[in-house]
C-alpha atoms as a PDB file:
ATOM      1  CA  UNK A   1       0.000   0.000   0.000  1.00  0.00           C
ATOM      2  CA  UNK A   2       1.180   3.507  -1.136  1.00  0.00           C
ATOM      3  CA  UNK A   3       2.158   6.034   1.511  1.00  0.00           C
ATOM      4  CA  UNK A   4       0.043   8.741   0.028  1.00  0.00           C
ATOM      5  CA  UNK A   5      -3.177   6.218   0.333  1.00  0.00           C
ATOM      6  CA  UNK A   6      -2.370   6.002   3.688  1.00  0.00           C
ATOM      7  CA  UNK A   7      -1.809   9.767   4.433  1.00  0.00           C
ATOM      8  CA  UNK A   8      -5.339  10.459   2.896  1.00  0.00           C
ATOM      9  CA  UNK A   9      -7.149   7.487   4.848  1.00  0.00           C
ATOM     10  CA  UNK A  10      -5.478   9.031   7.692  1.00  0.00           C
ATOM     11  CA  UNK A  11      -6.820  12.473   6.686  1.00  0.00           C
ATOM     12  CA  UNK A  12     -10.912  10.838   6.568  1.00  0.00           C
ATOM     13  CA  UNK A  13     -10.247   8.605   9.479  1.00  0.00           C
ATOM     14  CA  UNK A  14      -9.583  12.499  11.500  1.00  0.00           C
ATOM     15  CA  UNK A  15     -12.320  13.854   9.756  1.00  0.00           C
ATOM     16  CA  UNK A  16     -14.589  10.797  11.313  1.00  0.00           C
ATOM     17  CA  UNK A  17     -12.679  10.891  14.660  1.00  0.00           C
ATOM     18  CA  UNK A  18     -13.133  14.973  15.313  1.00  0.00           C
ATOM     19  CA  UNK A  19     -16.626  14.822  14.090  1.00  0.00           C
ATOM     20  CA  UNK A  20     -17.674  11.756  16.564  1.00  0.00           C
ATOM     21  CA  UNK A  21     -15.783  13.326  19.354  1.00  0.00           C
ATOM     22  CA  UNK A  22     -17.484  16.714  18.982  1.00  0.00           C
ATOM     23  CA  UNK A  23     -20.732  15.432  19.153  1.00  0.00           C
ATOM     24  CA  UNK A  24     -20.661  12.355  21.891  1.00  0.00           C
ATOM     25  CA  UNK A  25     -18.376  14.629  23.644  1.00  0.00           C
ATOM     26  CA  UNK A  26     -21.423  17.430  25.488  1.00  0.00           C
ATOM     27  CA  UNK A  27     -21.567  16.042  28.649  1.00  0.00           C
ATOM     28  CA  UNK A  28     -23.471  17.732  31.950  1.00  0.00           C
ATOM     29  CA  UNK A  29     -20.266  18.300  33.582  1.00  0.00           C
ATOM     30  CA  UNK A  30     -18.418  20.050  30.537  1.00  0.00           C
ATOM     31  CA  UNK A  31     -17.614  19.714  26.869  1.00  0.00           C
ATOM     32  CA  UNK A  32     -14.067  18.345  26.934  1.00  0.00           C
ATOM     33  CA  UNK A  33     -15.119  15.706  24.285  1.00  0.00           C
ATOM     34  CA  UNK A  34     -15.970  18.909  22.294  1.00  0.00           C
ATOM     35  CA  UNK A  35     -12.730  20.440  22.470  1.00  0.00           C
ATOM     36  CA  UNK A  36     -10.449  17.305  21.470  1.00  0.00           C
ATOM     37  CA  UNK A  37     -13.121  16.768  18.319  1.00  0.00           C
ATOM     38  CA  UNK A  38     -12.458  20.894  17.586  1.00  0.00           C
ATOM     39  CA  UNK A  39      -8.222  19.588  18.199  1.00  0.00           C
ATOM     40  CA  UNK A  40      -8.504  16.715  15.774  1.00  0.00           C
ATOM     41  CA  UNK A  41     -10.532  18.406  13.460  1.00  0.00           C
ATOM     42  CA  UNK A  42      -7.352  20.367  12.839  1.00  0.00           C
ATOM     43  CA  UNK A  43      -5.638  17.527  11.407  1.00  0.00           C
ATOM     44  CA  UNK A  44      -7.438  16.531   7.893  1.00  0.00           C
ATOM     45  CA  UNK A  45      -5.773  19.207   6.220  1.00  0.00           C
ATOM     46  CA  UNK A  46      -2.511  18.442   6.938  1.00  0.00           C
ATOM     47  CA  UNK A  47      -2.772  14.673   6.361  1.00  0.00           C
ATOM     48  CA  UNK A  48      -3.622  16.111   2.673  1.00  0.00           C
ATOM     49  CA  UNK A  49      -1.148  17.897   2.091  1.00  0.00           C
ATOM     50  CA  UNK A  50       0.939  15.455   3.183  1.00  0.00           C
ATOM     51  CA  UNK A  51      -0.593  12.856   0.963  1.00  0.00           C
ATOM     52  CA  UNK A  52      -0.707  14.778  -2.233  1.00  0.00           C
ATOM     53  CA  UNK A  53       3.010  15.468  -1.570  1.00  0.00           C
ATOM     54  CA  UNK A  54       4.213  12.196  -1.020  1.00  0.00           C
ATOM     55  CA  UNK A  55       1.996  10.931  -3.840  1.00  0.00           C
ATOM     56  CA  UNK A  56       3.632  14.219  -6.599  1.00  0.00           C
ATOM     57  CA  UNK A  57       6.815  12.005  -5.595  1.00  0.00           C
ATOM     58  CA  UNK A  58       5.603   8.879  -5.823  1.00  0.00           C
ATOM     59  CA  UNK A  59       4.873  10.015  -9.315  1.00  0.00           C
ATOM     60  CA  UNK A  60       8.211  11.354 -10.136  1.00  0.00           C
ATOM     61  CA  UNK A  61       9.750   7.884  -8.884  1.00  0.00           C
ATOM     62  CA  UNK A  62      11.645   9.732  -5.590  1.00  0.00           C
ATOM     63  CA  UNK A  63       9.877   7.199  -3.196  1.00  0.00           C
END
């Protein structure tokens, strides 16, 4: 398996992750759930990046 299909699985398995976490994560005490779905809803982007960068050089034959 390519590195860049990783990076992007990686990128929807965040985008799943924050979105779950934001919205189990209301409680009556306090919304830390919230908070770490708003942290790992942060990451998607740069898993893309990543992914289309490795996958330019996967392209060019550098990996």
């Amino acid at each position: 398996m390519k590195l860049s299909t990783i990076l992007y699985a990686l990128g929807f398995i965040s985008i799943t992750a924050s979105a779950a976490s934001y919205l189990t994560g209301k409680t009556k005490t306090g919304t830390e759930g919230q908070h770490t779905g708003l942290f790992v809803g942060e990451w998607p982007p740069t898993f893309f990046i990543l992914g289309k960068i490795v996958e330019d050089r996967e392209r060019q034959g550098d990996l």
